[in-house]
Protein backbone atom coordinates (compact mmCIF):
# COMPACT_ATOMS: atom_id res chain seq x y z
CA UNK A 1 93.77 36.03 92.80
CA UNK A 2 92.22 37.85 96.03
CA UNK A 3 94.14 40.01 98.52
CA UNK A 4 93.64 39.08 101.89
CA UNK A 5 95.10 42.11 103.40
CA UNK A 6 91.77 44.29 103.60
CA UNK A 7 91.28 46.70 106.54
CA UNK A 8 88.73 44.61 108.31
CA UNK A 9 90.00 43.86 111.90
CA UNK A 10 89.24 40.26 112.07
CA UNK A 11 91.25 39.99 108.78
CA UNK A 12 94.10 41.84 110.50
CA UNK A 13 93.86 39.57 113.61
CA UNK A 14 93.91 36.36 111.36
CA UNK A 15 97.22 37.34 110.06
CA UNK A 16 98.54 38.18 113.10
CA UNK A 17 97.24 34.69 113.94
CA UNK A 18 95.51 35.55 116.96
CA UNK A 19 92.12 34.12 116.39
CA UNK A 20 91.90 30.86 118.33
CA UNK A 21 90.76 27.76 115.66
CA UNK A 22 90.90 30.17 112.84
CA UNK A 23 93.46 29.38 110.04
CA UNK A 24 96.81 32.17 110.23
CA UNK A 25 96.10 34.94 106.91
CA UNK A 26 99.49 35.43 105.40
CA UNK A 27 100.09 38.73 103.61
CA UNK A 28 99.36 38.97 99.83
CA UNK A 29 97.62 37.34 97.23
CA UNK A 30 95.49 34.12 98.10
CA UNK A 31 95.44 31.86 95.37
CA UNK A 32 91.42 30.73 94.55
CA UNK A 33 92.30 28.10 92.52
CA UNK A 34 94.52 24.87 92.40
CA UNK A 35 98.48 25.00 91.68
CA UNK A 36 99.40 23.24 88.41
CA UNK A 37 101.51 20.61 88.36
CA UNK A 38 102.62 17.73 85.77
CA UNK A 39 104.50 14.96 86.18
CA UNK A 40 108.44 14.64 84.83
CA UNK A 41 110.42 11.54 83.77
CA UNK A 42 113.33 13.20 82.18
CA UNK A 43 116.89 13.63 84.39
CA UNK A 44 117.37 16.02 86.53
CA UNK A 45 120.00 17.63 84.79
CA UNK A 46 121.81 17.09 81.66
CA UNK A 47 120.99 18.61 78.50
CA UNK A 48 117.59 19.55 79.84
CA UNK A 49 119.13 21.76 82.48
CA UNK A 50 121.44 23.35 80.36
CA UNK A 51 118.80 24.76 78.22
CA UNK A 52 116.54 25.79 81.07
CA UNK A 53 119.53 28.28 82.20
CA UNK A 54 120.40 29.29 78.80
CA UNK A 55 116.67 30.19 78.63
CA UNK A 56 116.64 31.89 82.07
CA UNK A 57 119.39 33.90 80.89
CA UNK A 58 118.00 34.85 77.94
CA UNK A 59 114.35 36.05 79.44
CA UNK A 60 116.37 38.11 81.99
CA UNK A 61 118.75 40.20 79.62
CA UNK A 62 121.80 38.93 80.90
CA UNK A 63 123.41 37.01 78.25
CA UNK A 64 127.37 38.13 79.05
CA UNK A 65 127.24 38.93 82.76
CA UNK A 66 125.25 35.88 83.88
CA UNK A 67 127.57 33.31 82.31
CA UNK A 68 130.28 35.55 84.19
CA UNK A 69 128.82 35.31 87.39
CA UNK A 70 128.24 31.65 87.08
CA UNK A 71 131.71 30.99 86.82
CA UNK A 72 132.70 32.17 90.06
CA UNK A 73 129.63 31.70 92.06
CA UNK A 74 130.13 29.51 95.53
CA UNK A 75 133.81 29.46 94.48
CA UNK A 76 135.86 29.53 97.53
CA UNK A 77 138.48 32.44 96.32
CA UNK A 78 137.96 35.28 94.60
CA UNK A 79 133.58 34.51 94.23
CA UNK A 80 130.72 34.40 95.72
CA UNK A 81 128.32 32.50 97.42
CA UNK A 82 124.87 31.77 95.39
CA UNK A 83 122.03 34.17 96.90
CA UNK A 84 119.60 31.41 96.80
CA UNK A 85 120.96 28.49 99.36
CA UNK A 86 123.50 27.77 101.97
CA UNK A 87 125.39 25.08 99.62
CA UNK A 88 128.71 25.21 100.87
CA UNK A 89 132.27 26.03 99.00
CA UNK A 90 134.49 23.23 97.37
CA UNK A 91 137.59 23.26 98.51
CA UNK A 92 138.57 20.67 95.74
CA UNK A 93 138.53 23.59 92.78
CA UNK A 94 135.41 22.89 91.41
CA UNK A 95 134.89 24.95 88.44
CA UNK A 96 131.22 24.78 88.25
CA UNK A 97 128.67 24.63 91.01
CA UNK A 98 125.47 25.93 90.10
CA UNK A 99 121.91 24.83 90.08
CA UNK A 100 119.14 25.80 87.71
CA UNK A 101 117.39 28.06 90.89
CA UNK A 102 120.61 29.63 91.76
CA UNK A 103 120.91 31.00 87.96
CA UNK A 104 117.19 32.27 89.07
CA UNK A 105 118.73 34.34 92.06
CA UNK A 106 121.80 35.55 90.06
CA UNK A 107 119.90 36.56 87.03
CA UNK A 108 117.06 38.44 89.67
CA UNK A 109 120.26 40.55 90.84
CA UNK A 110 121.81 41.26 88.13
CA UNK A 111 117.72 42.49 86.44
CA UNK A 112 117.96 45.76 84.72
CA UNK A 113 114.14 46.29 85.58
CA UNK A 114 113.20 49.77 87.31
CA UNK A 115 110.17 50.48 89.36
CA UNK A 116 109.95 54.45 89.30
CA UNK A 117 107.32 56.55 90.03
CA UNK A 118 105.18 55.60 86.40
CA UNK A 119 104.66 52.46 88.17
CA UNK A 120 103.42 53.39 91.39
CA UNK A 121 100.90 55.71 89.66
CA UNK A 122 99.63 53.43 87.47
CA UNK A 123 98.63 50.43 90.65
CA UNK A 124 97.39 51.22 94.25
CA UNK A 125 99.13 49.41 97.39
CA UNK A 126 95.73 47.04 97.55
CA UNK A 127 96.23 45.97 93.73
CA UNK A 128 99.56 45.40 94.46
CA UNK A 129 99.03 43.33 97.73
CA UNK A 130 97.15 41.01 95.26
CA UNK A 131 99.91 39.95 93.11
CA UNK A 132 102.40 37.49 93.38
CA UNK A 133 105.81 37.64 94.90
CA UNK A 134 107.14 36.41 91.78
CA UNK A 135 105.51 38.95 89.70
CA UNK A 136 106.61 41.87 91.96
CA UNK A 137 110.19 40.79 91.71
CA UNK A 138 109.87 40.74 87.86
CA UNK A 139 108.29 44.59 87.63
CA UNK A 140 112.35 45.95 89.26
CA UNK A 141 113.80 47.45 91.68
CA UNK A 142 112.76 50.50 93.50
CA UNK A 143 115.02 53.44 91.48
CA UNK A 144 113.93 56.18 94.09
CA UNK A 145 112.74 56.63 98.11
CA UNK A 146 108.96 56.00 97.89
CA UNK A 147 106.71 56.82 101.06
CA UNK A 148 102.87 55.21 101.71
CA UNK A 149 100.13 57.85 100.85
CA UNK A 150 96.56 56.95 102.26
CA UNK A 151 94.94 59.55 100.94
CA UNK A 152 95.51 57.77 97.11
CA UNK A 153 96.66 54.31 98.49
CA UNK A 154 99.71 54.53 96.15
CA UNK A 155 103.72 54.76 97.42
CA UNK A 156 104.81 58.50 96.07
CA UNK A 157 108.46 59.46 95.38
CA UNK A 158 109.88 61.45 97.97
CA UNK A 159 113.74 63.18 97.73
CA UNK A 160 116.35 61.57 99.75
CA UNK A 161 116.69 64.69 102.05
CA UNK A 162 112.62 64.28 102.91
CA UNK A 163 113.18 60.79 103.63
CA UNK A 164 115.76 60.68 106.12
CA UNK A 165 114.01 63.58 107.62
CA UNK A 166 110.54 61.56 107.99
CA UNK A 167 112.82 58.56 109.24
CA UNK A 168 114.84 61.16 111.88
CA UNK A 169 111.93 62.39 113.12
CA UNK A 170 110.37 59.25 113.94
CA UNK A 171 113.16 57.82 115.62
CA UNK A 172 113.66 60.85 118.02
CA UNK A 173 109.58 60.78 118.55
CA UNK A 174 110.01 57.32 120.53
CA UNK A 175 109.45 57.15 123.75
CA UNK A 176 112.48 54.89 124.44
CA UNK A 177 115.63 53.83 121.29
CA UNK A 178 114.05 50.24 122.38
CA UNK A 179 110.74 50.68 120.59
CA UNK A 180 112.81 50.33 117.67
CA UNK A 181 113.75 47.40 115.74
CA UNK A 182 116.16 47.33 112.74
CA UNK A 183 115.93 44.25 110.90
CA UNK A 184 118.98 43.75 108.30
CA UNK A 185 119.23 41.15 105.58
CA UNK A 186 121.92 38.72 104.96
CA UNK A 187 122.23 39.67 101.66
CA UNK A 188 123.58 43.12 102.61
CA UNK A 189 127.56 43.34 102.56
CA UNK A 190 129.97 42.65 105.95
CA UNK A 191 130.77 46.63 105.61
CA UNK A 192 127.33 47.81 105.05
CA UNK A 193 125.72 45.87 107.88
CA UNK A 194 128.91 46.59 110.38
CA UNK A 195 128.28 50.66 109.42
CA UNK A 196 124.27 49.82 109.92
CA UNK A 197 125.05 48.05 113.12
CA UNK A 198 127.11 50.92 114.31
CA UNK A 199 124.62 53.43 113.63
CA UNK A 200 121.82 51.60 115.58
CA UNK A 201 123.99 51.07 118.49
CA UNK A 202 125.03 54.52 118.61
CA UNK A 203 121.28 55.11 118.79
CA UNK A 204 120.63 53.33 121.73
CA UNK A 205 119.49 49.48 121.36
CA UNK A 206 121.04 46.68 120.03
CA UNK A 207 116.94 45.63 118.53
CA UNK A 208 118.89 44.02 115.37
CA UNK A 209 116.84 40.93 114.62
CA UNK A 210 118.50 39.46 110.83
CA UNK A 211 117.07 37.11 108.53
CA UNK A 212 118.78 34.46 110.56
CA UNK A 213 116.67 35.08 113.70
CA UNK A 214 113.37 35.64 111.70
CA UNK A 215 113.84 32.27 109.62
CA UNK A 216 116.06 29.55 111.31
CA UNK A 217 116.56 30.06 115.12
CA UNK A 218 113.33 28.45 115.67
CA UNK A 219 114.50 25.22 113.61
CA UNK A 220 117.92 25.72 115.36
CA UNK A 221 116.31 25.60 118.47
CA UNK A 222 114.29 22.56 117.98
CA UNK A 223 117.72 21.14 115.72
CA UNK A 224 119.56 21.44 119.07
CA UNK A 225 117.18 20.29 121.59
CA UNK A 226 115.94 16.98 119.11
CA UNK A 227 119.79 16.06 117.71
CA UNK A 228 122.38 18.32 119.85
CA UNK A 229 122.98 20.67 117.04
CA UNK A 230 121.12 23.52 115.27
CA UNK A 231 122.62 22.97 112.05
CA UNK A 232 123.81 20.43 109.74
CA UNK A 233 126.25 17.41 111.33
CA UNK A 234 127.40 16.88 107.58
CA UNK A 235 129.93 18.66 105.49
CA UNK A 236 130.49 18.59 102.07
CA UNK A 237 133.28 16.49 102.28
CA UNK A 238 131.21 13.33 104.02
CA UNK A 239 129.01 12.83 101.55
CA UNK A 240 129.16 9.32 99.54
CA UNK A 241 131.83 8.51 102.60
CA UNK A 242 128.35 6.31 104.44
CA UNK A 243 127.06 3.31 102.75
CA UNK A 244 123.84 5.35 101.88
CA UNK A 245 123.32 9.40 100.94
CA UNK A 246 119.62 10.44 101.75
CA UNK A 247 118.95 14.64 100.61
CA UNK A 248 115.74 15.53 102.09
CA UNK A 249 114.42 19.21 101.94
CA UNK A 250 111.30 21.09 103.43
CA UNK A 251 112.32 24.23 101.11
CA UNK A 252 112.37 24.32 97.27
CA UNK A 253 115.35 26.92 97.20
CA UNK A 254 117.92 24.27 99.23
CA UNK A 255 117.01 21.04 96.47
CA UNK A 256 119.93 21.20 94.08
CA UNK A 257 119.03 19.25 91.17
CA UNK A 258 122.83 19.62 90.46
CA UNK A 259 123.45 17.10 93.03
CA UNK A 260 120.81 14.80 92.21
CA UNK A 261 123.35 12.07 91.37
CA UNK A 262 123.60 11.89 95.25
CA UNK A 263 120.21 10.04 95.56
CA UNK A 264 121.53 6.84 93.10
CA UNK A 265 124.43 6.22 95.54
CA UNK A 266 124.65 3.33 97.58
């Protein structure tokens, strides 16, 4: 693997993708070789399935509160809904509505793995801008406020108290509360992103682009203008009510092999 995210500027204007003719650069490793790939005749879920998630759960240390968590996930009252697609509650009571890649997403929250300040001395920012996004999520989760040190490219731990200092004085160095944006994730809670959302406000600017703006309002936008809608036309309930059920996806995280009985209807 080769990072692409060197210093050079023309490197730095390809990822910005503002080099006329000249493919965009994403951020982080570069793959130099082919992608593997084999080809599968077995069903798409079954016995096969089961073992892949008892396997998943196993790798990831999770034995007891996976199964737990997969017995209320996307259930309508009293769960919650998988972090890995927009598959929508059953009303109906279902008592199990999983997929093998939504055991993947519980299993990466529920990860006991801690990246503390051993790790960061032990690989620069450049090494790590070389691996891959699945092997960062597998080293943990950050156990301590980290800042970016040139001097050793490494992220050092810094206390709390330092970092919301450093952030403080940052914010109240801009020239205007609109130079700031505040992105926010939809996996955050409704109270923590209403508090966050207060807090920005009360700083001046409403500059709170989500994970909603940054990833679908383009496709809404087209969705809208091409079909009248920017999202589905098609709830849970309609499906097998046509003569024909067609599931077509563009992302690997919204196929649920779960429902792949869907394709032999007709």
């Amino acid at each position: 693997m080769s990072a692409t995210n060197n210093g050079s500027g023309e490197a730095q204007d390809r990822m910005l993708g503002s080099v006329p003719g000249a493919q965009a650069l994403g951020r982080g490793p570069a793959p130099d070789g082919t992608f593997s790939r084999h080809d599968y005749h077995h069903p798409a879920a079954g016995w096969g399935a089961a073992r892949s998630v008892g396997r998943v759960l196993e790798e990831r240390g999770t034995p007891v509160e996976g199964v737990q968590a997969l017995f209320v996930m996307n259930h309508e009252d009293g769960g919650f809904d998988c972090p890995g697609c927009a598959w929508p509650d059953d009303p109906s009571g279902l008592r199990l509505d999983i997929c093998e890649s939504g055991v993947k997403h519980v299993t990466w929250e529920l990860t006991r793995e801690q990246v503390g300040r051993e790790f960061f001395a032990a690989h620069t920012v450049s090494e790590l801008a070389g691996w891959t996004d699945y092997d960062l999520e597998a080293a943990g989760r950050l156990s301590e406020p980290v800042r970016y040190d040139p001097a050793s490219d490494r992220y050092v731990p810094v206390s709390w108290e330092d970092a919301f200092e450093l952030a403080g004085r940052v914010l109240r160095g801009l020239g205007s509360p609109h130079q700031a944006a505040f992105y926010t994730s939809g996996r955050l809670s409704n109270e923590a992103t209403f508090l966050y959302q207060l807090w920005v406000r009360e700083f001046g600017t409403n500059n709170l682009p989500d994970c909603s703006n940054m990833c679908h309002e383009a496709s809404g936008r087209a969705l809208t203008a091409a079909i009248g809608s920017g999202k589905g036309t098609v709830d849970l309930g309609g499906l097998g009510a046509g003569g024909r059920d067609l599931a077509d996806g563009r992302q690997r995280r919204h196929e649920r092999a779960a429902d792949a009985h869907l394709a032999g209807r007709s």
